[in-house]
Protein backbone atom coordinates (compact mmCIF):
# COMPACT_ATOMS: atom_id res chain seq x y z
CA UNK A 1 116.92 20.39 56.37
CA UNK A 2 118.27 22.69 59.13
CA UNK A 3 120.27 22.74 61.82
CA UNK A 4 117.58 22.41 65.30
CA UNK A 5 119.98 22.12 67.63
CA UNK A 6 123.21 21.08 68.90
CA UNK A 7 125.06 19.47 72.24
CA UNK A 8 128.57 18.66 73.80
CA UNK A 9 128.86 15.61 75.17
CA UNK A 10 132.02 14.92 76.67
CA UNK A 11 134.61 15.32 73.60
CA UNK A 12 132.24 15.45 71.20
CA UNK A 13 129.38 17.71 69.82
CA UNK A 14 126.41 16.34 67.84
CA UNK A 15 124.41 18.33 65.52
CA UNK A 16 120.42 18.01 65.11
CA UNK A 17 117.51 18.83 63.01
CA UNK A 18 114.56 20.32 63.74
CA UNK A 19 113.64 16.79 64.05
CA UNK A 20 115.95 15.87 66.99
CA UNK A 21 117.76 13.43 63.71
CA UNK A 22 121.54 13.19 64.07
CA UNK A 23 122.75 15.48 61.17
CA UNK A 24 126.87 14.94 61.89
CA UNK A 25 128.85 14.68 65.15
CA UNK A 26 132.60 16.76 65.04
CA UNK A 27 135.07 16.22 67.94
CA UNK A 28 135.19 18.67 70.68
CA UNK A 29 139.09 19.32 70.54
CA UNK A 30 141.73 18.85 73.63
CA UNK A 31 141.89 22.48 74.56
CA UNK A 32 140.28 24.19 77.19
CA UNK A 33 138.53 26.75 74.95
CA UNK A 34 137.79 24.10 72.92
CA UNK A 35 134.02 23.18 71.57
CA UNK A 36 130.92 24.65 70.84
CA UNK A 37 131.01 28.31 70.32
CA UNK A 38 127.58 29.20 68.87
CA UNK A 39 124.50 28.08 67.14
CA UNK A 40 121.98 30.11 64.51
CA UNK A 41 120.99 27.90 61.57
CA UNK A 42 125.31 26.83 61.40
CA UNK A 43 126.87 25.41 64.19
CA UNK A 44 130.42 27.13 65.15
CA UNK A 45 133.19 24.91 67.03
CA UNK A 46 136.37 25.83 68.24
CA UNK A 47 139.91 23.89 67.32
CA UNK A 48 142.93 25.20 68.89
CA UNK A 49 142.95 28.80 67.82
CA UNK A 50 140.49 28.34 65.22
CA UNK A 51 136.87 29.01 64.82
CA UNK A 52 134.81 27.00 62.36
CA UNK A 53 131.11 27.01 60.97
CA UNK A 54 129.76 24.21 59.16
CA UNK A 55 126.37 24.07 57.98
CA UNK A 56 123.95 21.06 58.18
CA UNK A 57 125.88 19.22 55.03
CA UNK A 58 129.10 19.51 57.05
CA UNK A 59 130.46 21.98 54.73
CA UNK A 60 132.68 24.43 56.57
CA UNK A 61 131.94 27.58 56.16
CA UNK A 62 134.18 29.83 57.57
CA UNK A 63 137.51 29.49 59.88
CA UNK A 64 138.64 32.46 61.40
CA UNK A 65 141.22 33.01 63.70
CA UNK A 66 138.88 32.69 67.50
């Protein structure tokens, strides 16, 4: 299953299939640069100073300094 799409709703970002199915939902963070950074088969979200990608199993992938 892959990642379709993803949106930010308020303080939180949920994470669909190609299906429009729920595959996870991550808070948004309390920052202003805070929240959804990208999306290309992972979905990248911001955390303080922190960039991480997690793929469709909620596995992170990277962090890296954003």
């Amino acid at each position: 299953m892959a990642i379709g799409s993803a949106i930010e709703r308020g303080s939180q970002i949920d994470v669909f299939d190609e299906h429009g199915r729920t595959l996870f939902s991550k808070a948004r963070g309390s920052g202003h640069d805070n929240g959804l950074l990208g999306l290309a088969g992972s979905t990248t979200v911001r955390f303080g100073s922190t960039g991480y990608t997690y793929n469709e199993d909620v596995m992170t992938l990277c962090a890296k300094a954003a």
